[in-house]
Protein backbone atom coordinates (compact mmCIF):
# COMPACT_ATOMS: atom_id res chain seq x y z
CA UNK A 1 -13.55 -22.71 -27.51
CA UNK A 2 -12.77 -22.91 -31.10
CA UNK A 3 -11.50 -19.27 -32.45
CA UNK A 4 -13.94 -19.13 -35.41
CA UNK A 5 -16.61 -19.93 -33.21
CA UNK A 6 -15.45 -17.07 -30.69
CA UNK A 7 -15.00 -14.41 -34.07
CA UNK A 8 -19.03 -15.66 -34.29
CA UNK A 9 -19.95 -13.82 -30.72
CA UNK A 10 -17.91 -11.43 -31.17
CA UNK A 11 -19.11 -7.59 -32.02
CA UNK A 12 -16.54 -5.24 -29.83
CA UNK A 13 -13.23 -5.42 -29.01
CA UNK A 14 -11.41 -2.97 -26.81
CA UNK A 15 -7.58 -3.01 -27.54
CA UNK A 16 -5.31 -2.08 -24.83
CA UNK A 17 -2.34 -1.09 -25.97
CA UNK A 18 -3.71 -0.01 -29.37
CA UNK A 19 -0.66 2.35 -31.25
CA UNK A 20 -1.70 4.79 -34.09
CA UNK A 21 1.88 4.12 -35.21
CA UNK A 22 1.31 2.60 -38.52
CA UNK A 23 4.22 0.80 -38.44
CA UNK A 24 3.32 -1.28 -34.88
CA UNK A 25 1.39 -4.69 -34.92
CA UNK A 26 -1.13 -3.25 -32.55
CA UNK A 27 -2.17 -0.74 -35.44
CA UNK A 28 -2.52 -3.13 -37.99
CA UNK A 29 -4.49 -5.48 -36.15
CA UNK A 30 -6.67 -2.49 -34.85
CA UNK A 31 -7.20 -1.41 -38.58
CA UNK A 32 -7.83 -5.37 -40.00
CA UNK A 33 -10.53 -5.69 -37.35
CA UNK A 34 -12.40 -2.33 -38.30
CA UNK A 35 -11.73 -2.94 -41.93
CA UNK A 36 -13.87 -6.42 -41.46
CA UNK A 37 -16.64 -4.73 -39.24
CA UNK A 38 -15.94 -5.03 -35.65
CA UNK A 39 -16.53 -1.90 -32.97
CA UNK A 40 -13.22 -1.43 -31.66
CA UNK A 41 -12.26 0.74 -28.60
CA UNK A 42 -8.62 1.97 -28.52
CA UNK A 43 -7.13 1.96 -24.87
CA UNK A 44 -3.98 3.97 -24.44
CA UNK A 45 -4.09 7.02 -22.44
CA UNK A 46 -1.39 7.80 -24.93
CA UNK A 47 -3.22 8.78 -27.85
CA UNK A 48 -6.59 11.01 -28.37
CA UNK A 49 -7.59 8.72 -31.14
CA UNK A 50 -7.17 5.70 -33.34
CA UNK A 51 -8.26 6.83 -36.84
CA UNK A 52 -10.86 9.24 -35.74
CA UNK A 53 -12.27 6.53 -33.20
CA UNK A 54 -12.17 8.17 -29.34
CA UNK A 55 -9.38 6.31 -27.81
CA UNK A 56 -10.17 5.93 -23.69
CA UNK A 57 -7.27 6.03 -20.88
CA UNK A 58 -8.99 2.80 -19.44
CA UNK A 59 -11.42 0.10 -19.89
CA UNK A 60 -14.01 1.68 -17.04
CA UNK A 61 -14.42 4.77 -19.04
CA UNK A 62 -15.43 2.28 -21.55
CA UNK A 63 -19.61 2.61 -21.30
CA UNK A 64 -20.65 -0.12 -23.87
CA UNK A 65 -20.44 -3.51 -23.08
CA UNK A 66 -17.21 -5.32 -24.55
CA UNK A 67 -17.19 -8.81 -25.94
CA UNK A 68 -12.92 -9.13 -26.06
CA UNK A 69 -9.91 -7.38 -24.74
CA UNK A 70 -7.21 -7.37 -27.00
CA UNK A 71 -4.06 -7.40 -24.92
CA UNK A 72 -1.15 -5.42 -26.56
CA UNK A 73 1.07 -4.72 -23.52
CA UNK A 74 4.00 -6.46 -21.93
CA UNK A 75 2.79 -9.59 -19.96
CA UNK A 76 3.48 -8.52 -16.45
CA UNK A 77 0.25 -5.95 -16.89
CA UNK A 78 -1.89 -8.86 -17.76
CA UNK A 79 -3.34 -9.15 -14.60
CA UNK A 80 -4.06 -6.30 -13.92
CA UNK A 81 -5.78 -5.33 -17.45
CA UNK A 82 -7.98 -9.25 -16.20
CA UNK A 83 -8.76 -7.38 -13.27
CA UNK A 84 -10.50 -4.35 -15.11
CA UNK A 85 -11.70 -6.74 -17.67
CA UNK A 86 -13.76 -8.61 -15.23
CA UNK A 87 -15.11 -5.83 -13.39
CA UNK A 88 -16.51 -4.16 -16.77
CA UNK A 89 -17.71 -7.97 -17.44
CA UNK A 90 -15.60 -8.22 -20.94
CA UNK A 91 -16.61 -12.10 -21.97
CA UNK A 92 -12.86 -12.96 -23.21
CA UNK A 93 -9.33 -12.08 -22.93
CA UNK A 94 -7.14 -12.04 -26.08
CA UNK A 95 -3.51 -11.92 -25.44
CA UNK A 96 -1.51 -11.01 -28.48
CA UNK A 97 1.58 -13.02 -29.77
CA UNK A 98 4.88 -13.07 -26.93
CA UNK A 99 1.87 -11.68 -24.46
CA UNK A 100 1.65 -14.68 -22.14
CA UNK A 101 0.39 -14.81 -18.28
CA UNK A 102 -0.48 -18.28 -16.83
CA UNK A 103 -2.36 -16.67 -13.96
CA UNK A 104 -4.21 -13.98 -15.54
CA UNK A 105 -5.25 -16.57 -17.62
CA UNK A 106 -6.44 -18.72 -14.45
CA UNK A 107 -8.22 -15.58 -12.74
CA UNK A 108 -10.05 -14.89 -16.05
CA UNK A 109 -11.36 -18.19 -16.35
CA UNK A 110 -12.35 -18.75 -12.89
CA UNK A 111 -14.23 -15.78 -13.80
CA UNK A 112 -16.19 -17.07 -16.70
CA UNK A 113 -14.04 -15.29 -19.47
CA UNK A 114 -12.61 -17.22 -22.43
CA UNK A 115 -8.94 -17.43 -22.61
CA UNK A 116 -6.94 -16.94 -26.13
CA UNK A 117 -2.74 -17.00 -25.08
CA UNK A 118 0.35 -15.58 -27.26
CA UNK A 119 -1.74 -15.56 -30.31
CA UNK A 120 -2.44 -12.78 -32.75
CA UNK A 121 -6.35 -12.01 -33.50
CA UNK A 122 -5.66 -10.90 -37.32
CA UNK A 123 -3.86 -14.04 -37.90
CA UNK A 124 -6.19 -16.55 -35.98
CA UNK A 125 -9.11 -14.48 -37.96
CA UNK A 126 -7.62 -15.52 -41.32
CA UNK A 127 -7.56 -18.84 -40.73
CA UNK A 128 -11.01 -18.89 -39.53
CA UNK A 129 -12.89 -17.02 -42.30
């Protein structure tokens, strides 16, 4: 699927791995994606809160219904993060840039999900809008 189509669909994104470090990627992107009006849902047992916004220890406790997760941890947790993504019934998996896991990828597509690799969603959305 074509990433500005996929931005199109997309309404809420829960980001696992989401920092309120201002200085880490996972912040900016969190802030870039609020800042251009998507519902985001910080993941990181972690933190309380990404700027005021209820951050959850997993994505079960998450109780609306997510369009993307936004993968911000080290690629041998990918498949496991896939796992919970499919049982919540995310639509797509979004694994940041260096985040790359050939089978997750496989198990989340056999499962219906669409499959972004090793590519940043604040950069991809720039070059789509």
């Amino acid at each position: 699927m074509n990433n500005s189509i996929l931005f199109k669909s997309i309404k809420t994104i829960a980001i696992v791995g989401l920092s309120d470090k201002p200085d880490r990627p996972s912040y900016k992107v969190g802030k870039y994606l609020i800042d251009h009006g998507y519902k985001i849902f910080p993941v990181n047992p972690n933190i309380d809160n990404f700027l005021g916004i209820k951050s959850y220890k997993t994505l079960s406790e998450i109780q609306d219904k997510i369009d993307v997760v936004d993968i911000f941890r080290k690629s041998e947790f990918v498949s496991l993060i896939v796992d919970e993504a499919i049982k919540i019934g995310a639509k797509s998996i979004w694994m940041q840039e260096g985040v790359e896991d050939i089978k997750g990828a496989q198990k989340a597509r056999a499962a219906g999900l669409t499959v972004v690799m090793n590519m940043c969603m604040m950069k991809e959305h720039k070059k789509s809008s």
